[in-house]
PDB file of N, CA and C in Angstrom:
ATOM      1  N   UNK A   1       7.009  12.150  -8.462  1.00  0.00           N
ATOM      2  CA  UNK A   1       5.594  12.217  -8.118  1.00  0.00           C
ATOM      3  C   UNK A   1       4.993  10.809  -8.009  1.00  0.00           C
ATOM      4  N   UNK A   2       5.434   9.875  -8.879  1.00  0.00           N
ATOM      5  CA  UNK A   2       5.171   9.017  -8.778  1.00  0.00           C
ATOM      6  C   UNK A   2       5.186   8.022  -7.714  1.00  0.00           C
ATOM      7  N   UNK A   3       6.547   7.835  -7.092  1.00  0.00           N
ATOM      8  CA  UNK A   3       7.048   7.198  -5.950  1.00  0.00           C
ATOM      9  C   UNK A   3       6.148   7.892  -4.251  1.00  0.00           C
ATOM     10  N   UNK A   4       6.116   9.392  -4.594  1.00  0.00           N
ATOM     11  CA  UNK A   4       4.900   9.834  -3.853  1.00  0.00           C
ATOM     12  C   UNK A   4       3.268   9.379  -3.678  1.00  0.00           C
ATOM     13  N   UNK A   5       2.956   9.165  -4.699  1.00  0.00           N
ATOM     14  CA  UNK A   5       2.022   8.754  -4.662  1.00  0.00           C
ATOM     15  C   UNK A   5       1.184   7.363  -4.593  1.00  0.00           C
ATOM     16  N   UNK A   6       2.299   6.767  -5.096  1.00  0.00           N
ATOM     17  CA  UNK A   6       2.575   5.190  -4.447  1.00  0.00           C
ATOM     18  C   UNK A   6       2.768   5.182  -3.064  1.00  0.00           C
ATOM     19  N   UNK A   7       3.602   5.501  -2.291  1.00  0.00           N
ATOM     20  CA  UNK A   7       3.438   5.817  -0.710  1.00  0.00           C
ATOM     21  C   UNK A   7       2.319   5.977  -0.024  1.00  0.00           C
ATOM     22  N   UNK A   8       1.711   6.923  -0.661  1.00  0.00           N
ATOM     23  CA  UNK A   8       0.275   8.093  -0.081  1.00  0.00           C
ATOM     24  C   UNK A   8      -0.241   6.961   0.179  1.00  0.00           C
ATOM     25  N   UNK A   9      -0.571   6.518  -1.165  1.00  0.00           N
ATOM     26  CA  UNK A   9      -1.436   5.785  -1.538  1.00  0.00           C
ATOM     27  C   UNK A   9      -1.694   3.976  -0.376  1.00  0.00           C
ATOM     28  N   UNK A  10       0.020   3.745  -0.423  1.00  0.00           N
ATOM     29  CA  UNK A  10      -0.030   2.658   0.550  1.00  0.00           C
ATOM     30  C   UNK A  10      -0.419   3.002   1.819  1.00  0.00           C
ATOM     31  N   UNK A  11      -0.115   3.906   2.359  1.00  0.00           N
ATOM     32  CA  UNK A  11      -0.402   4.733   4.008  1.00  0.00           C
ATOM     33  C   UNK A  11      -1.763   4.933   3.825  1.00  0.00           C
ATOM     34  N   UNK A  12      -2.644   5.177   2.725  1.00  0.00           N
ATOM     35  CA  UNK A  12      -4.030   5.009   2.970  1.00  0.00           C
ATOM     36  C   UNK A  12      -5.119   4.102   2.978  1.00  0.00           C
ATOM     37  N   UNK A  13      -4.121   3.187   2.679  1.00  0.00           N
ATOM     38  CA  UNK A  13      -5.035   1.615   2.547  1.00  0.00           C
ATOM     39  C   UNK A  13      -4.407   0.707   3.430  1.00  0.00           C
ATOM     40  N   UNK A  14      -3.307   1.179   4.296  1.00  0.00           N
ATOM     41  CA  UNK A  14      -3.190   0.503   5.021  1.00  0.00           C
ATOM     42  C   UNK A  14      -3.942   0.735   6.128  1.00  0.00           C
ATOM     43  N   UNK A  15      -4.163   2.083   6.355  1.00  0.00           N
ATOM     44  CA  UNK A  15      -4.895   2.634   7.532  1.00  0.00           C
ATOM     45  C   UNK A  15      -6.702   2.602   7.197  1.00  0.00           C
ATOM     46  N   UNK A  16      -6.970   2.712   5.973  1.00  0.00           N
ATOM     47  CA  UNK A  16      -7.979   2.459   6.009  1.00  0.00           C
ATOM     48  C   UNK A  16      -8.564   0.958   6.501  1.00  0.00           C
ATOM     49  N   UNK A  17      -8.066  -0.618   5.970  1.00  0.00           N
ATOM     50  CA  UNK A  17      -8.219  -1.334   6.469  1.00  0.00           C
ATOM     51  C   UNK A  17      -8.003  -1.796   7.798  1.00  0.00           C
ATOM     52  N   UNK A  18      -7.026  -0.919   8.532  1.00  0.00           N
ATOM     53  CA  UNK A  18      -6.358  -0.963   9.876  1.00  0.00           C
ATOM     54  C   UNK A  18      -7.901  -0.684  10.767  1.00  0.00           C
ATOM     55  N   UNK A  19      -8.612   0.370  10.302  1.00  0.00           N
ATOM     56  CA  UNK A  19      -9.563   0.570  10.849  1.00  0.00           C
ATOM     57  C   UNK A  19     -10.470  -0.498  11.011  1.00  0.00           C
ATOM     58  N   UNK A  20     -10.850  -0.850   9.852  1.00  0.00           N
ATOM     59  CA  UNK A  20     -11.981  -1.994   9.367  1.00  0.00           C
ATOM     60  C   UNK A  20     -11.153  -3.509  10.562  1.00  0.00           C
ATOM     61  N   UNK A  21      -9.806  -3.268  10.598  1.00  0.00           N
ATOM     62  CA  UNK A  21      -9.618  -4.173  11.688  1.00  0.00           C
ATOM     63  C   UNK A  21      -9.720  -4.205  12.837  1.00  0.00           C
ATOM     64  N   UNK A  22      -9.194  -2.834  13.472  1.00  0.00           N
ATOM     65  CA  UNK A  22      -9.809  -2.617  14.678  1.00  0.00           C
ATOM     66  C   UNK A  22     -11.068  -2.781  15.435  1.00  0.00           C
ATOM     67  N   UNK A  23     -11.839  -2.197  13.883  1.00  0.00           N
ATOM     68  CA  UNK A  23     -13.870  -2.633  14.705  1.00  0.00           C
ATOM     69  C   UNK A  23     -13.854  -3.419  14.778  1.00  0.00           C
ATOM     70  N   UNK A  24     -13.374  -4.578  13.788  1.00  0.00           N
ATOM     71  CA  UNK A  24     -13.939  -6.364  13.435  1.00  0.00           C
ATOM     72  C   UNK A  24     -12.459  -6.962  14.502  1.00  0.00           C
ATOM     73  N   UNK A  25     -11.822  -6.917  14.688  1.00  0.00           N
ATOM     74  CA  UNK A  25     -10.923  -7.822  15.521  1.00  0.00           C
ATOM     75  C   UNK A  25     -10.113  -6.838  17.011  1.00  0.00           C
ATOM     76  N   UNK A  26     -10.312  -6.320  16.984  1.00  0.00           N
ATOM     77  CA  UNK A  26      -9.482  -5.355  18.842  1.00  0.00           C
ATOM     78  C   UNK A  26     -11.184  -5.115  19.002  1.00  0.00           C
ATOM     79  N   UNK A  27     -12.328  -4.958  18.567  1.00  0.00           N
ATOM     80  CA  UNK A  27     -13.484  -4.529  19.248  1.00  0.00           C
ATOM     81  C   UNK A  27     -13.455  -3.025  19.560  1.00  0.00           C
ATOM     82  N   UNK A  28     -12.943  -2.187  18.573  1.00  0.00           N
ATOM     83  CA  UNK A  28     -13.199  -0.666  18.413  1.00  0.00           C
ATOM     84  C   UNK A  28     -14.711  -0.390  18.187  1.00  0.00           C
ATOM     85  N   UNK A  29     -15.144   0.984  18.475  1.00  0.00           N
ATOM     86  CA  UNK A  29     -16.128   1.081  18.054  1.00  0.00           C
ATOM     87  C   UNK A  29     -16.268   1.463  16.704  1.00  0.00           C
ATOM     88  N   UNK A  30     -17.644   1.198  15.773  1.00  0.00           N
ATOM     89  CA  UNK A  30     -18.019   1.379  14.811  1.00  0.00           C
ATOM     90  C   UNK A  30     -17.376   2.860  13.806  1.00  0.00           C
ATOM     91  N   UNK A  31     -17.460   3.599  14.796  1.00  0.00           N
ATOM     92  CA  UNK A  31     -17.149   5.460  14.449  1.00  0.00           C
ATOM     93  C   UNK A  31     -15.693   4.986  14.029  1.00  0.00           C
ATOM     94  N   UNK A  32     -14.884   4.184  14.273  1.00  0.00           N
ATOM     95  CA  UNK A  32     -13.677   3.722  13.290  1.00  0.00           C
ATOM     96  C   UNK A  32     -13.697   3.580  12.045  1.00  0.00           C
ATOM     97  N   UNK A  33     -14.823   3.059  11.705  1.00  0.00           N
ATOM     98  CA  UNK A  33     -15.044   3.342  10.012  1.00  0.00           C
ATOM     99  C   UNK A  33     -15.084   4.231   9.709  1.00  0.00           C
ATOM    100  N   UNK A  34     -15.306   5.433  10.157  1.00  0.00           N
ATOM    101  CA  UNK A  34     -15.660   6.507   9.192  1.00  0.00           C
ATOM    102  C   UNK A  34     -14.479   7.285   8.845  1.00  0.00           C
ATOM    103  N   UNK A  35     -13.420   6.933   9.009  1.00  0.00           N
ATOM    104  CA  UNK A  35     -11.933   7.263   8.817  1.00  0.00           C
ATOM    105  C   UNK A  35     -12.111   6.314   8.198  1.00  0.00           C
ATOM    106  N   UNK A  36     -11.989   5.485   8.571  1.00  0.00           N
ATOM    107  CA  UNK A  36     -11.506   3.989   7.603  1.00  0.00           C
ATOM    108  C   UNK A  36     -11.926   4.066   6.137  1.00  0.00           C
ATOM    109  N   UNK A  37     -12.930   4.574   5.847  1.00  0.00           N
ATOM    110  CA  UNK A  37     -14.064   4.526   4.776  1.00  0.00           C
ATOM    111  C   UNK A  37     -12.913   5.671   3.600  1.00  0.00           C
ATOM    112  N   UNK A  38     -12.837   6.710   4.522  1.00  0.00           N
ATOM    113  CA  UNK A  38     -12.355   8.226   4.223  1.00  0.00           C
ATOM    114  C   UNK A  38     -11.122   8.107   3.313  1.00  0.00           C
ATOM    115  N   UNK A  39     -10.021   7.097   4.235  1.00  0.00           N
ATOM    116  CA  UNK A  39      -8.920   6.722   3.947  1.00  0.00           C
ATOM    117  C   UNK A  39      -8.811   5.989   2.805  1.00  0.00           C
ATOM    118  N   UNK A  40     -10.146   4.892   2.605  1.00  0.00           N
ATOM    119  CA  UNK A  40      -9.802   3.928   1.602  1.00  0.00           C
ATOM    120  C   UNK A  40      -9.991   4.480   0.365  1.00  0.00           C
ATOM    121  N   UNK A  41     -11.423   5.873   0.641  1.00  0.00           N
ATOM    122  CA  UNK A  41     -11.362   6.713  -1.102  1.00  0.00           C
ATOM    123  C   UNK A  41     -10.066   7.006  -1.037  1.00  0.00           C
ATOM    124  N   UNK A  42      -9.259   8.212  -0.116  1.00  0.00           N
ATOM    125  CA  UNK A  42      -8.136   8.939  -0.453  1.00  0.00           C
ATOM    126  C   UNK A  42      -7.208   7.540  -1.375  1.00  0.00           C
ATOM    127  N   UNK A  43      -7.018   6.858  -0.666  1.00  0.00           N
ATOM    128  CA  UNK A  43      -6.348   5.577  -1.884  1.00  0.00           C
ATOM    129  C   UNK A  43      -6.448   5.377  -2.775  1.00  0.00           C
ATOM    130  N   UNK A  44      -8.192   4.982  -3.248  1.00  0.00           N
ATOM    131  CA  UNK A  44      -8.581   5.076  -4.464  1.00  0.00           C
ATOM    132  C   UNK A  44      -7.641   6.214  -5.647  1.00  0.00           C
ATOM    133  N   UNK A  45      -8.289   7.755  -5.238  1.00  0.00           N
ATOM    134  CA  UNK A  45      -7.409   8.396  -5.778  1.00  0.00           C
ATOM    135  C   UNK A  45      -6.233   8.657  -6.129  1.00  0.00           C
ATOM    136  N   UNK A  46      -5.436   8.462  -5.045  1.00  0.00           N
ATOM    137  CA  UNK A  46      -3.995   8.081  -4.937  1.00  0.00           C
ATOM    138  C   UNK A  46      -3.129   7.795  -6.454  1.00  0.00           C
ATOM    139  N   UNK A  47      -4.047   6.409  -6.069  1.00  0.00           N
ATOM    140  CA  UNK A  47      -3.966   5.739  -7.547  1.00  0.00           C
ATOM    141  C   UNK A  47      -4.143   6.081  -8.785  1.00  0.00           C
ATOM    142  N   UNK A  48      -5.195   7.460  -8.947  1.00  0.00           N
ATOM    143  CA  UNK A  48      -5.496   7.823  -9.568  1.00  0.00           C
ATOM    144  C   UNK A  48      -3.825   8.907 -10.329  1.00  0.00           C
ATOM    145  N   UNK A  49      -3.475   8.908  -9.581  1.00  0.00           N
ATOM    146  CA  UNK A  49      -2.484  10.262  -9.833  1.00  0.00           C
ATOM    147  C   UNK A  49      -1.087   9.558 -10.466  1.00  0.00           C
ATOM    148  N   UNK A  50      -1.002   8.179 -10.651  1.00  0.00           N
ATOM    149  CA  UNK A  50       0.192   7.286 -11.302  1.00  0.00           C
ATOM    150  C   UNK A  50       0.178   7.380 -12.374  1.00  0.00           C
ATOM    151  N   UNK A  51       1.697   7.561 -12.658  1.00  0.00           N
ATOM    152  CA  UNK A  51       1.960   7.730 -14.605  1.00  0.00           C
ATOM    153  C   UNK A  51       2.138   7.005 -15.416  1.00  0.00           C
ATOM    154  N   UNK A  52       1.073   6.249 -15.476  1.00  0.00           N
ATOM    155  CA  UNK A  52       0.747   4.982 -16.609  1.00  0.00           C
ATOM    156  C   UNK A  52      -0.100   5.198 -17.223  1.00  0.00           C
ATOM    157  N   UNK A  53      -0.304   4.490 -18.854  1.00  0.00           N
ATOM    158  CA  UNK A  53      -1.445   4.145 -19.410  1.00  0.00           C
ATOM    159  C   UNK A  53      -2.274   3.504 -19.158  1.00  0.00           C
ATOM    160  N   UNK A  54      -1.869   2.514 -18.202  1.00  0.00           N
ATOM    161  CA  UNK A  54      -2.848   1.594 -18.244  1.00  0.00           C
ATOM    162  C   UNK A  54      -3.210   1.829 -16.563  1.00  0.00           C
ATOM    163  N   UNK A  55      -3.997   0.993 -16.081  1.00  0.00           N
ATOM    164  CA  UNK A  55      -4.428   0.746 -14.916  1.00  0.00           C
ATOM    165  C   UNK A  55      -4.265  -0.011 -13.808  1.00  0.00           C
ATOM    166  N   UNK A  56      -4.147  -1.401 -15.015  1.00  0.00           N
ATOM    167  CA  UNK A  56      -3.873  -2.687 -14.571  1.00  0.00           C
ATOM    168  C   UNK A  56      -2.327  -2.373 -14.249  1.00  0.00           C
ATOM    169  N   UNK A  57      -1.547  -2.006 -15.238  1.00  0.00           N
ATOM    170  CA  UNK A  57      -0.260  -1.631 -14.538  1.00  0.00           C
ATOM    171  C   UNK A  57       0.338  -1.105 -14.001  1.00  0.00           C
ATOM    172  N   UNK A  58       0.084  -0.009 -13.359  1.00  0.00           N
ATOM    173  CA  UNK A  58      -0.355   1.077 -12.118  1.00  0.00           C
ATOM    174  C   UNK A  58      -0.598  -0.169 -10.954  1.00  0.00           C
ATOM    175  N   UNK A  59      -1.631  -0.574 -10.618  1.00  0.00           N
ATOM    176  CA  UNK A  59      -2.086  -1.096  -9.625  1.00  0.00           C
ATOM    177  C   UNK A  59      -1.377  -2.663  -9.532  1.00  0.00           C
ATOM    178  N   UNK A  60      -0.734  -3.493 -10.704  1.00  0.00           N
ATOM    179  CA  UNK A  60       0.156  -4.468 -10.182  1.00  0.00           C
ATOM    180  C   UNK A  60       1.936  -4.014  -9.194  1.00  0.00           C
ATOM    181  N   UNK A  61       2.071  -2.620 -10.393  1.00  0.00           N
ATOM    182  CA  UNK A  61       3.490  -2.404  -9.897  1.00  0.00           C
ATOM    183  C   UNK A  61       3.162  -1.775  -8.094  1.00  0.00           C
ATOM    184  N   UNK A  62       1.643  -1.390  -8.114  1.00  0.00           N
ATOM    185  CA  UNK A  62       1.461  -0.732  -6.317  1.00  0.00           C
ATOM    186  C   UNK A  62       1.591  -1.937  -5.594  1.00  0.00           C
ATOM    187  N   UNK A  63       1.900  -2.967  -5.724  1.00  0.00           N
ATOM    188  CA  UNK A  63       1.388  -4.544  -5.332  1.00  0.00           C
ATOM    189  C   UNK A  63       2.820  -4.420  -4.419  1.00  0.00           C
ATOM    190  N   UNK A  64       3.825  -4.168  -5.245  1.00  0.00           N
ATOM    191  CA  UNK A  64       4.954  -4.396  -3.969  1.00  0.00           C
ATOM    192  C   UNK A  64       5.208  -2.830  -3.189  1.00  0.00           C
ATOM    193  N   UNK A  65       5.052  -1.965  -3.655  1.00  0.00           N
ATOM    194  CA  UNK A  65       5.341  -0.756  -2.527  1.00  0.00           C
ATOM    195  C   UNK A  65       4.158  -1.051  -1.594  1.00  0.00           C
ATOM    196  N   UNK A  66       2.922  -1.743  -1.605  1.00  0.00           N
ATOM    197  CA  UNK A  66       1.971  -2.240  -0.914  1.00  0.00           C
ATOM    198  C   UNK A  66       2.677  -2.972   0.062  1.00  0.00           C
ATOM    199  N   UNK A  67       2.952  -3.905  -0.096  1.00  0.00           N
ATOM    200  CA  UNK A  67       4.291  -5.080   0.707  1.00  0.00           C
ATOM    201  C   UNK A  67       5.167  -4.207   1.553  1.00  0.00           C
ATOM    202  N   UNK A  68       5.951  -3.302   1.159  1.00  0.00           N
ATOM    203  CA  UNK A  68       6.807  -2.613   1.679  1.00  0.00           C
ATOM    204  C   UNK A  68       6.137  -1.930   2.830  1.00  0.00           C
ATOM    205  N   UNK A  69       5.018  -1.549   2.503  1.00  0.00           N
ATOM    206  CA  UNK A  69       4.249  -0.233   3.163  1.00  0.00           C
ATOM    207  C   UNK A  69       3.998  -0.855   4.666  1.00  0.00           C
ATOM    208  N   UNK A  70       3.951  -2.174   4.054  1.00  0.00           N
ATOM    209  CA  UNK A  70       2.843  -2.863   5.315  1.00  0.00           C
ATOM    210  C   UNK A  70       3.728  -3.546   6.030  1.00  0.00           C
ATOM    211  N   UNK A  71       5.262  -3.163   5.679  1.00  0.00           N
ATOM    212  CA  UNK A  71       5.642  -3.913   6.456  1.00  0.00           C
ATOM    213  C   UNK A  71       6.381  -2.986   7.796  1.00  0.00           C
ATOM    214  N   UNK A  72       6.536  -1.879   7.122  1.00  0.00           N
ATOM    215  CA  UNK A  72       6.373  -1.020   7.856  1.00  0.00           C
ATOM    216  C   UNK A  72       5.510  -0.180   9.038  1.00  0.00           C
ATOM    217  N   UNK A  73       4.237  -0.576   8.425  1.00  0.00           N
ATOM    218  CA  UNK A  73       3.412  -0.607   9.461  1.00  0.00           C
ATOM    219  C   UNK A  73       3.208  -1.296  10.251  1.00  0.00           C
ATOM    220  N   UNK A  74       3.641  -2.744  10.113  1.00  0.00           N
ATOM    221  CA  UNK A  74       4.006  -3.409  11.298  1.00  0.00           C
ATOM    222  C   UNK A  74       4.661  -3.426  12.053  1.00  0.00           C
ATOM    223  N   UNK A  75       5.666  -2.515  11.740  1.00  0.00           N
ATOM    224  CA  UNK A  75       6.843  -2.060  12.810  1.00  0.00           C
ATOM    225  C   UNK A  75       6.575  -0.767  13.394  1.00  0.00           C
ATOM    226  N   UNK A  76       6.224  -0.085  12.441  1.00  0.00           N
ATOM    227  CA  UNK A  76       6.132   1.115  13.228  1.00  0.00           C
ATOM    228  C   UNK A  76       4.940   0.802  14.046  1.00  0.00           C
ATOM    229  N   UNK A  77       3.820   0.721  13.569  1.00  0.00           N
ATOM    230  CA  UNK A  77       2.503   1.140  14.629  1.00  0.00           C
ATOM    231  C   UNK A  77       2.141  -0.452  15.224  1.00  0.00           C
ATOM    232  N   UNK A  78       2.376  -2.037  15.061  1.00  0.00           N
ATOM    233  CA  UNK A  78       2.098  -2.482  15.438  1.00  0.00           C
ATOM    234  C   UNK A  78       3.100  -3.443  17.038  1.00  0.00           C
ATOM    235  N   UNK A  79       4.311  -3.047  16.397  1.00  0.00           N
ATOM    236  CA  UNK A  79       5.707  -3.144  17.274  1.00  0.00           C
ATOM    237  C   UNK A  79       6.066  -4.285  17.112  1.00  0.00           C
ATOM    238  N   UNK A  80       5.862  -5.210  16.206  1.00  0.00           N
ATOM    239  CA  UNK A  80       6.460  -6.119  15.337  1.00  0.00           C
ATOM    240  C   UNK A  80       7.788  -6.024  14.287  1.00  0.00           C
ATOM    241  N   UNK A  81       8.429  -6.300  14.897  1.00  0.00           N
ATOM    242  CA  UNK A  81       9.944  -5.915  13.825  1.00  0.00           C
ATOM    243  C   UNK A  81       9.870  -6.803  12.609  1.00  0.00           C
ATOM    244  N   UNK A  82       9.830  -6.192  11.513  1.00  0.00           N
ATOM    245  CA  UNK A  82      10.018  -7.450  10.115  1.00  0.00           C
ATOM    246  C   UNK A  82      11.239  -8.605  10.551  1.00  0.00           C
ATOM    247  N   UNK A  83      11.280  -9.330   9.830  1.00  0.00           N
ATOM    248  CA  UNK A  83      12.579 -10.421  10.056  1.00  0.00           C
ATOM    249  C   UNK A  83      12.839 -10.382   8.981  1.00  0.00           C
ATOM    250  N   UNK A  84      14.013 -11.389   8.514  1.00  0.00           N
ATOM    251  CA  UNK A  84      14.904 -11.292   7.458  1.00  0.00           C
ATOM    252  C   UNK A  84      14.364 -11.824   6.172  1.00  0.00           C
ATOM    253  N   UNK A  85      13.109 -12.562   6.551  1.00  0.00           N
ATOM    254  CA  UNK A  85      12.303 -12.927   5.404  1.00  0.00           C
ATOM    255  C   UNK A  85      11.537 -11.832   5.094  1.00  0.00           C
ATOM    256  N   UNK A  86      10.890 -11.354   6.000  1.00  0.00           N
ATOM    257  CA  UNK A  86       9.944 -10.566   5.513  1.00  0.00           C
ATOM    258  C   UNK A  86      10.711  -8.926   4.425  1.00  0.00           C
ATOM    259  N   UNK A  87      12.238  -9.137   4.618  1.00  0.00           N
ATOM    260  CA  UNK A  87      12.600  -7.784   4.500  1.00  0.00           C
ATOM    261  C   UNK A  87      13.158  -8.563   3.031  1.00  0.00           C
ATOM    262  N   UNK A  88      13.602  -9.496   3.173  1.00  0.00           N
ATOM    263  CA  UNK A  88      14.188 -10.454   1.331  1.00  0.00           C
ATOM    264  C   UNK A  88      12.583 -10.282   0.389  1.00  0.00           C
ATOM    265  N   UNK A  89      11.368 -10.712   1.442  1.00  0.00           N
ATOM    266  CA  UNK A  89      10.188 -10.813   0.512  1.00  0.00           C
ATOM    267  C   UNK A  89      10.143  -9.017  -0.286  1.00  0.00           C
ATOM    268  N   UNK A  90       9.980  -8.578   0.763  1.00  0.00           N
ATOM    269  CA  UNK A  90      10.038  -7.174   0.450  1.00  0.00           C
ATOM    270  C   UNK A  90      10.634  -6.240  -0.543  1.00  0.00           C
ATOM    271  N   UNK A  91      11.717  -7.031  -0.788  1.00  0.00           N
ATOM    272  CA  UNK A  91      12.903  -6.735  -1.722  1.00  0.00           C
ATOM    273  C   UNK A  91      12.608  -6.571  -3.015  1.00  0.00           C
ATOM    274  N   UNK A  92      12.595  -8.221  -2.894  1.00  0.00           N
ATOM    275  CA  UNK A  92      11.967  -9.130  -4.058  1.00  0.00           C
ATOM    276  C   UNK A  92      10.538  -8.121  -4.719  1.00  0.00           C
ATOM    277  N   UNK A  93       9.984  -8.249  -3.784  1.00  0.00           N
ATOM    278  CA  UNK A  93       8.726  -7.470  -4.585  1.00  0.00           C
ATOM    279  C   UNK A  93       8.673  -5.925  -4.910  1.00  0.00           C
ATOM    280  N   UNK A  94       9.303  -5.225  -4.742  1.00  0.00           N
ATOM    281  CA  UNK A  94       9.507  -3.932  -4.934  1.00  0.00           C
ATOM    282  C   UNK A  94      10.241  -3.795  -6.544  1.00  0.00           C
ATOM    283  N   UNK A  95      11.919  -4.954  -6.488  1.00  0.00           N
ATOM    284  CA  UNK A  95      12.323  -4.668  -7.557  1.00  0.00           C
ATOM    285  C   UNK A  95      11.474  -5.405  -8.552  1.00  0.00           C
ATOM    286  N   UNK A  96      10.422  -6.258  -8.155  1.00  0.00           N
ATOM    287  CA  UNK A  96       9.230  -6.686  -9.334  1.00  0.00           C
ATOM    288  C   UNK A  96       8.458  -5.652 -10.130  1.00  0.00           C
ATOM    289  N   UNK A  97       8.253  -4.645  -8.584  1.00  0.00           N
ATOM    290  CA  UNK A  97       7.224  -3.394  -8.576  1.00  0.00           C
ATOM    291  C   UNK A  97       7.940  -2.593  -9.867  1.00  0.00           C
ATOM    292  N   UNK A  98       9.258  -2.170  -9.961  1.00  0.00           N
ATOM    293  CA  UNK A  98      10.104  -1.245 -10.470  1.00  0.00           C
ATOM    294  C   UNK A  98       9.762  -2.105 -12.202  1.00  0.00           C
ATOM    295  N   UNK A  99      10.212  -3.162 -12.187  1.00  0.00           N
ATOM    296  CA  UNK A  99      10.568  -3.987 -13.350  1.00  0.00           C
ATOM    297  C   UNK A  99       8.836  -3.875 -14.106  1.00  0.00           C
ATOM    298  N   UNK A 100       7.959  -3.566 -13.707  1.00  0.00           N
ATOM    299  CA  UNK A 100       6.524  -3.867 -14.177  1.00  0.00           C
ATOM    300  C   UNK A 100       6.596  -2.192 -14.388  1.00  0.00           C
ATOM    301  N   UNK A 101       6.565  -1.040 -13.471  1.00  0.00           N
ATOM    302  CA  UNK A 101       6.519   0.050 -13.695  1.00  0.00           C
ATOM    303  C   UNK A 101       7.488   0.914 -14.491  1.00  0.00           C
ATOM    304  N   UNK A 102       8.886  -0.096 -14.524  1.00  0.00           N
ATOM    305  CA  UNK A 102       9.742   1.592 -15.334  1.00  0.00           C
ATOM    306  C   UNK A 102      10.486   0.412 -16.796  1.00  0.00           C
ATOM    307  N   UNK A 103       9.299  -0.775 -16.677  1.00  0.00           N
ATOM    308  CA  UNK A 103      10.648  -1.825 -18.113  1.00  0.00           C
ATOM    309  C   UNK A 103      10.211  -1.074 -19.142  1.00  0.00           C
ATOM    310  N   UNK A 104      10.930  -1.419 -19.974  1.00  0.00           N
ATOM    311  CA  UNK A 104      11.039  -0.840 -21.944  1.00  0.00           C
ATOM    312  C   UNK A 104       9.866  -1.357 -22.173  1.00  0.00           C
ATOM    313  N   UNK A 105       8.798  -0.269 -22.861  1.00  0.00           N
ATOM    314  CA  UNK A 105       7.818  -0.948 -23.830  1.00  0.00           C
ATOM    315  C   UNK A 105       7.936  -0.757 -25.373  1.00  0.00           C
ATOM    316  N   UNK A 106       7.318  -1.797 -25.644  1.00  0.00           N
ATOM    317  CA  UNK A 106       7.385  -1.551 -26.917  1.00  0.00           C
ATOM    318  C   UNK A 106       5.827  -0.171 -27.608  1.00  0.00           C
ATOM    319  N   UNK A 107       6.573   0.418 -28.313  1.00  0.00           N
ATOM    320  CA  UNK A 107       5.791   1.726 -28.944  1.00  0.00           C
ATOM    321  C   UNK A 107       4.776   1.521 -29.605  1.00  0.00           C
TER     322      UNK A 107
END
């Protein structure tokens, strides 16, 4: 559920800001926000649904499936293929993501 909702969660903030880019940089019209807006609560929540105590650590370990998400969206919807950096950065930050979300705590 977790790894689900980390996803959701990236696909909705990516698209929500995607919007907020379109009005402010391609010159979409305004009525783009209102998805955009829509998308960025559904995120909010998203977040809401991660199995942590805390918050702060919830939302650092989303930091690299964030990375991942977006890099994907650059390939898929923007037609930009990642390169070999962007896919090592990617890496890198995911198994950060894992190491912050699933390390040993102390009780």
């Amino acid at each position: 559920m977790t790894a689900l909702a980390y996803i959701l969660a990236a696909l909705a903030e990516i698209a929500g800001c995607f919007a907020f880019w379109a009005w402010l940089r391609m010159d979409r019209s305004p009525f783009w926000l209102v998805p955009g807006m829509a998308s960025l609560a559904l995120f909010a929540w998203l977040l809401t649904l991660i199995d942590s105590d805390h918050a702060g650590r919830a939302y650092a370990a989303y930091g690299g499936v964030y990375i991942v998400s977006a890099l994907a969206w650059l390939w898929a919807v923007e037609g930009a293929r990642p390169d070999r950096w962007d896919l090592i950065g990617g890496a890198v930050c995911l198994g950060g993501a894992a190491i912050i979300l699933f390390g040993p705590r102390a009780a």
